[in-house]
Protein backbone atom coordinates (compact mmCIF):
# COMPACT_ATOMS: atom_id res chain seq x y z
CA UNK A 1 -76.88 178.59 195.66
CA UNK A 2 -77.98 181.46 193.82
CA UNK A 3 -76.91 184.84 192.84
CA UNK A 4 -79.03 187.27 194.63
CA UNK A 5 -78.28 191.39 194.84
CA UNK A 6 -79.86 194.50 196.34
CA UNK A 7 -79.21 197.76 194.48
CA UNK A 8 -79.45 201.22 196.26
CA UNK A 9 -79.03 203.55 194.19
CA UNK A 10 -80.45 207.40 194.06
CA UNK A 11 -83.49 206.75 192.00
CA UNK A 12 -84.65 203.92 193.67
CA UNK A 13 -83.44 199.90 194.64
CA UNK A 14 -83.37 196.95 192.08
CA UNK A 15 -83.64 193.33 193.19
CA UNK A 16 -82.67 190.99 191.12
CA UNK A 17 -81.59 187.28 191.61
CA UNK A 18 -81.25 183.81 189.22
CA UNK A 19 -84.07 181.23 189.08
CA UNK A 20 -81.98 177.74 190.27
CA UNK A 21 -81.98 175.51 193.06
CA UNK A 22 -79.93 173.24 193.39
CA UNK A 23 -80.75 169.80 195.27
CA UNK A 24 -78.17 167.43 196.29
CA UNK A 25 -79.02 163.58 196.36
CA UNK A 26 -77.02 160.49 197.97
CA UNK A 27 -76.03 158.38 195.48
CA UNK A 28 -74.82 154.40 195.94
CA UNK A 29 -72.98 153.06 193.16
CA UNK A 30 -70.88 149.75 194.20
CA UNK A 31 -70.97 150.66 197.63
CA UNK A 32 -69.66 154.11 197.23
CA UNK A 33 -71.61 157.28 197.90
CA UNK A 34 -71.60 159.86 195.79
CA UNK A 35 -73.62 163.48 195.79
CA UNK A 36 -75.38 164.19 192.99
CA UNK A 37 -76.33 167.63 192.52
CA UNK A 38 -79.81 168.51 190.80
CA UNK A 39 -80.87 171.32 188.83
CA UNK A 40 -83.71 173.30 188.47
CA UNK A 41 -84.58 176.47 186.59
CA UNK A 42 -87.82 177.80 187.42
CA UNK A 43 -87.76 178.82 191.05
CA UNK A 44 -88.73 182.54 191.83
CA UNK A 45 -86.53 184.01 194.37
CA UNK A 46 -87.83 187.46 194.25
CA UNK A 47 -90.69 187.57 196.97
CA UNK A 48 -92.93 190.05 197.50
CA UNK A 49 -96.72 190.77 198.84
CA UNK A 50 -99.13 192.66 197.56
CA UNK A 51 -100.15 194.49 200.44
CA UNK A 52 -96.55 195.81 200.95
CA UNK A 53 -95.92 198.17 198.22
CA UNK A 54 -92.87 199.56 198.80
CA UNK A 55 -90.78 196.60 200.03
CA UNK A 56 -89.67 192.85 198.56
CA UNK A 57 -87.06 190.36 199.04
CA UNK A 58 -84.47 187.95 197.25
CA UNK A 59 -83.12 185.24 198.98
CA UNK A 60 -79.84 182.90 198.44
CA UNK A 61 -78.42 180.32 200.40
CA UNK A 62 -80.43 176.92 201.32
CA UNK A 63 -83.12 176.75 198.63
CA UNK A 64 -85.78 174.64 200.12
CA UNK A 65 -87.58 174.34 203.60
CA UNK A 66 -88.23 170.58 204.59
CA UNK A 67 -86.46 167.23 204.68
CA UNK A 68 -89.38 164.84 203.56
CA UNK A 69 -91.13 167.09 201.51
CA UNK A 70 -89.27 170.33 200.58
CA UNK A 71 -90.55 173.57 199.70
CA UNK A 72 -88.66 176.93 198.36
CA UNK A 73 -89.04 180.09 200.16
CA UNK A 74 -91.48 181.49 197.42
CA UNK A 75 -94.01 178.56 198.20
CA UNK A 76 -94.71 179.73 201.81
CA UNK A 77 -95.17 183.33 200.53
CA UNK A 78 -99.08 183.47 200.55
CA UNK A 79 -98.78 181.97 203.94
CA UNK A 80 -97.03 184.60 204.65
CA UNK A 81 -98.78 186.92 203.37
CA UNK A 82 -102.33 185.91 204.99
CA UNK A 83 -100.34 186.46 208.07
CA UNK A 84 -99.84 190.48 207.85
CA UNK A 85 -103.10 191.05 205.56
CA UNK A 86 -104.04 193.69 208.11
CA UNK A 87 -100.86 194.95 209.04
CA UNK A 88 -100.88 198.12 206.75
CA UNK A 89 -97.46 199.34 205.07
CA UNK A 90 -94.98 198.54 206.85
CA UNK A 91 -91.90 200.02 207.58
CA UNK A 92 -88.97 197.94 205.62
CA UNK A 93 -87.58 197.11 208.77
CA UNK A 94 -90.74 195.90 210.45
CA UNK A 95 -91.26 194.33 207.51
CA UNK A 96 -87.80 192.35 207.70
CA UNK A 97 -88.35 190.88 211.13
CA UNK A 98 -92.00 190.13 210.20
CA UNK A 99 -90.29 188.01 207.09
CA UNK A 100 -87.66 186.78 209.77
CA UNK A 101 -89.88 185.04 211.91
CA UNK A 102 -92.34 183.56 209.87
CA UNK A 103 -89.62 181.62 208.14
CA UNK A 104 -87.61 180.76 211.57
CA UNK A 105 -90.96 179.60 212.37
CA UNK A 106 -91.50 177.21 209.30
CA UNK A 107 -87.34 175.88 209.95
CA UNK A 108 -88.51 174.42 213.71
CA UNK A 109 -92.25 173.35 212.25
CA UNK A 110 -89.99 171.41 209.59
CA UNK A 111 -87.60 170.51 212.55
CA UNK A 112 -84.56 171.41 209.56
CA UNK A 113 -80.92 170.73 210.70
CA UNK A 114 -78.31 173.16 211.46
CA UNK A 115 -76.25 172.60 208.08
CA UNK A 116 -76.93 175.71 206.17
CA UNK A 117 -78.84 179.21 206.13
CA UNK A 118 -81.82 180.47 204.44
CA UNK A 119 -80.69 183.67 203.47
CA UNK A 120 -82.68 186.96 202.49
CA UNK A 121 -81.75 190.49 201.08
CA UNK A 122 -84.95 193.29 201.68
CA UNK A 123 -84.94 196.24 200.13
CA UNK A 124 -87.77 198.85 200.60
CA UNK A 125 -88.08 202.86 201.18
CA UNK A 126 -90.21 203.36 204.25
CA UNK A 127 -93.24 206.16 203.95
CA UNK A 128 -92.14 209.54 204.14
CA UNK A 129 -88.17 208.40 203.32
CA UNK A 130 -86.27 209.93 200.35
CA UNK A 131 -84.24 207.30 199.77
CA UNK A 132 -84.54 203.87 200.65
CA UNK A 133 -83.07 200.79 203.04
CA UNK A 134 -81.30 197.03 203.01
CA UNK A 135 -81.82 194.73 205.71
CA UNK A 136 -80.26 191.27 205.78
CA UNK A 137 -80.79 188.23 208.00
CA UNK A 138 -80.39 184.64 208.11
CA UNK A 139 -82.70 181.79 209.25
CA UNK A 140 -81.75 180.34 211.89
CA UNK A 141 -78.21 181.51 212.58
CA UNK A 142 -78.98 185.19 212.38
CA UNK A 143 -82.61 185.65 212.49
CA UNK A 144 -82.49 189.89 213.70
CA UNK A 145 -82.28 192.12 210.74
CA UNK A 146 -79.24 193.74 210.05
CA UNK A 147 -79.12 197.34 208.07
CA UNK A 148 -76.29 197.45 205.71
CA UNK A 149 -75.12 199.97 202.88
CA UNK A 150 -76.00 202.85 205.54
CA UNK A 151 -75.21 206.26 204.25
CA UNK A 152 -74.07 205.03 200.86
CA UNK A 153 -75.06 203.97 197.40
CA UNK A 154 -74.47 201.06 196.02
CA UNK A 155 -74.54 196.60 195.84
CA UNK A 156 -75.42 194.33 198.59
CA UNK A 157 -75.09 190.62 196.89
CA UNK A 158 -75.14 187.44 198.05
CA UNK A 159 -75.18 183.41 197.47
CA UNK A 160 -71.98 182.25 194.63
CA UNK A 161 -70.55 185.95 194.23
CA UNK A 162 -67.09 184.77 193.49
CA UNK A 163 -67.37 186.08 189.56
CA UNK A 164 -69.57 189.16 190.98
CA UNK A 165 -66.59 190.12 194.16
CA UNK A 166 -63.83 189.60 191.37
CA UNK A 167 -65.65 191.54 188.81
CA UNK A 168 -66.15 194.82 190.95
CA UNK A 169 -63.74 194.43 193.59
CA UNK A 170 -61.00 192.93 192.36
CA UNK A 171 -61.35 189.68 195.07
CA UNK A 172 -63.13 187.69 196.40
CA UNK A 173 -63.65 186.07 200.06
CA UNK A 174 -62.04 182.88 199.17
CA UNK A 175 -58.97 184.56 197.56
CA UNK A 176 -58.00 186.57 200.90
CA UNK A 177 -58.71 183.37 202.67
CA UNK A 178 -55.67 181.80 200.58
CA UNK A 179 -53.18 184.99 201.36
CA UNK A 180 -54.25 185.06 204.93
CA UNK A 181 -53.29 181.94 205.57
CA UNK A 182 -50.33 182.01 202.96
CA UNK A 183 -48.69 185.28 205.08
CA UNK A 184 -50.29 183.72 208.31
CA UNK A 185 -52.01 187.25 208.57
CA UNK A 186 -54.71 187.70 211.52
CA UNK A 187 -58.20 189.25 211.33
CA UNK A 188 -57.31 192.99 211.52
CA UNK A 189 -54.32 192.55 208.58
CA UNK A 190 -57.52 190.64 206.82
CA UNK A 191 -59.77 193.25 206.97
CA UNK A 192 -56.84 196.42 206.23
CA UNK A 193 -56.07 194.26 203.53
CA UNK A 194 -58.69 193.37 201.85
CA UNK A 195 -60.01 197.79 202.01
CA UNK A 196 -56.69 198.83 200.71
CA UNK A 197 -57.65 196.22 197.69
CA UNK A 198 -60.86 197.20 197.39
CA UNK A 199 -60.50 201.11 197.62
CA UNK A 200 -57.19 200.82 195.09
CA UNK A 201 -58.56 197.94 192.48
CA UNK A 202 -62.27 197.90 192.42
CA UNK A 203 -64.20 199.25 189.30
CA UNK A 204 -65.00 203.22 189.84
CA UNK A 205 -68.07 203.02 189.54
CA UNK A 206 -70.28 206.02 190.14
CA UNK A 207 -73.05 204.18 192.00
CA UNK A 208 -74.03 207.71 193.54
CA UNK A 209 -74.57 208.66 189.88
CA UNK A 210 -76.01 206.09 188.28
CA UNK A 211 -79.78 206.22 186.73
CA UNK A 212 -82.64 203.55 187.86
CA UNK A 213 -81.92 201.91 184.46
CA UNK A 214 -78.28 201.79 184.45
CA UNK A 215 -78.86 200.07 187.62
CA UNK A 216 -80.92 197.76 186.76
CA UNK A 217 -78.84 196.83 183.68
CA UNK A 218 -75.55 196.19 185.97
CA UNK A 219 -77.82 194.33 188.14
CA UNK A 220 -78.93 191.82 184.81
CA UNK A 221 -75.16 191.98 184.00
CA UNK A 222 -74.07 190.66 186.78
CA UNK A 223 -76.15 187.89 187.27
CA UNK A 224 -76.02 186.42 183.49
CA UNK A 225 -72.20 186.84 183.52
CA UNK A 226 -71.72 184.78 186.42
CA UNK A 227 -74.03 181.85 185.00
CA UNK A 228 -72.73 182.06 181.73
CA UNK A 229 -69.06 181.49 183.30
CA UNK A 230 -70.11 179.03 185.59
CA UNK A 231 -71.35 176.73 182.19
CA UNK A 232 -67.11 176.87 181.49
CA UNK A 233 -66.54 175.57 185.66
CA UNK A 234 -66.25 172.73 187.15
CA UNK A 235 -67.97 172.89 190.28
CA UNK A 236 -71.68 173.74 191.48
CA UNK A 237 -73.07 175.84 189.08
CA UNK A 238 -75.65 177.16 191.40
CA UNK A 239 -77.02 180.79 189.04
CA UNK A 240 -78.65 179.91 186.17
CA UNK A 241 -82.46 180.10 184.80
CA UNK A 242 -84.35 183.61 183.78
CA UNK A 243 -83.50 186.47 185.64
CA UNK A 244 -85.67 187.72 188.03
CA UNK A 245 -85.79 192.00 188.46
CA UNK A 246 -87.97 194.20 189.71
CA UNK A 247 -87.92 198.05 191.19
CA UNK A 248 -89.10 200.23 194.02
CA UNK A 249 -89.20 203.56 193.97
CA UNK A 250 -90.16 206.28 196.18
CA UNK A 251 -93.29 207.20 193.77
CA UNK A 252 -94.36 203.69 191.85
CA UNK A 253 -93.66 201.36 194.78
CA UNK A 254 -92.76 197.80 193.40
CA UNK A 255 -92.81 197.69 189.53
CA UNK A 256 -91.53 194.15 187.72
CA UNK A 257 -88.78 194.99 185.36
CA UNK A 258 -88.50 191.44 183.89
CA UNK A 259 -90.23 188.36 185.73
CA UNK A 260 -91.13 184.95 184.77
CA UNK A 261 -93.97 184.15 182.87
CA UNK A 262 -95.52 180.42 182.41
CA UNK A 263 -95.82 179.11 179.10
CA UNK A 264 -96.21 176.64 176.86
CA UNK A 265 -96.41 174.90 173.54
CA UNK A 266 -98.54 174.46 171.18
CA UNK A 267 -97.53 172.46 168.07
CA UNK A 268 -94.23 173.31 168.69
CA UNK A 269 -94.88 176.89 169.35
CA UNK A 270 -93.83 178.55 172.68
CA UNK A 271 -96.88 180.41 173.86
């Protein structure tokens, strides 16, 4: 599942996003099928490419690519990345479609069924621009890039953001599902709704104001309070793992905040 976010803020972006995947197995017990989820902690789902200096990626939604033989998004990234070797910097949005195709291309090499999207959140600041850009898409359903936050500061999240919607806006998707269909409201009472909740309720938070690093520490918030909650659930608790964070800025480019590191043990030492 995942808990993936974009950050635009006036400094610079901050991407930062869990390190599960969760795989679901078929299990027969006495006849009766049961799903079995499976968890693992290690998967990186902030992408980037060396070449591109100014622009990376998180994504959320289906983890892996392949039925027989699955593989996460980060696995086909050097693949990728031999692909626009001699592209030169990109603009993010060029860079966004680029992304967009080479992984609609790997879902009909793997011949994946329609069940769920592949997800992905870019952030970059294109050369010359101030400030910089979010583009979203999803493989297959919605492979053209989409710019959102235009003209403001401020979150773009995606994946299990139940805990994150509740936390700064004061509800979450599935909650105005349950009033809409309580007080048999239709789509436009949804959506006046849900702004007149959101502009009365949500946290007032400055994002306009904020500092790179107070935006990358909501950004860590966020994502560790959601996986700590989720150990309390019952349900698919789909964030968990290190957290993954890294900036851009207008100057530096790309610069890790916190990433993964392998290790290992040596007589009981972590190394």
């Amino acid at each position: 599942m995942t808990l993936a976010i974009v950050f635009k803020g006036p400094e610079g972006l901050v991407l930062a996003a869990d390190s599960r995947v969760t795989l679901n197995t078929q299990l027969v017990v006495g006849g009766v099928t049961s799903v079995m989820p499976a968890y693992f902690d290690n998967a990186t789902k902030l992408l980037r490419v060396d070449s591109q200096t100014h622009v990376a990626a998180v994504t959320y939604g289906l983890g892996t690519i392949g039925t027989d033989n699955p593989r996460t998004a980060h696995s086909f990234i050097p693949e990728f990345e031999a692909e626009i070797a001699n592209d030169g910097r990109l603009s993010v949005k060029d860079f966004a479609q680029k992304l967009s195709d080479f992984f609609a291309a790997q879902f009909k090499a793997a011949k994946m069924p329609v069940t769920d999207d592949m997800r992905f959140l870019i952030g970059g600041i294109d050369q010359g621009a101030p400030y910089g850009t979010i583009y979203e898409f999803a493989i297959p359903s919605s492979p053209s890039p989409v710019e959102t936050n235009v003209g403001i500061y401020g979150l773009r999240w995606g994946g299990q953001t139940e805990i994150t919607s509740r936390i700064l806006n004061a509800i979450a998707p599935e909650i105005m599902h349950t009033i809409g269909s309580k007080l048999n409201l239709d789509a436009k009472q949804m959506e006046e709704l849900n702004k007149a909740i959101t502009e009365q309720h949500a946290l007032p938070i400055p994002y306009q104001f904020l500092p790179l690093q107070d935006c990358v520490d909501l950004a860590i918030l966020l994502v560790e309070t959601t996986a700590q909650l989720m150990r309390y659930t019952i349900g698919i608790r789909g964030v968990g793992g290190d957290v993954d964070v890294a900036t851009i800025t207008r100057i530096e480019g790309y610069r890790p905040v916190q990433v993964k590191k392998l290790k290992g043990k040596i007589n009981g030492t972590v190394t």
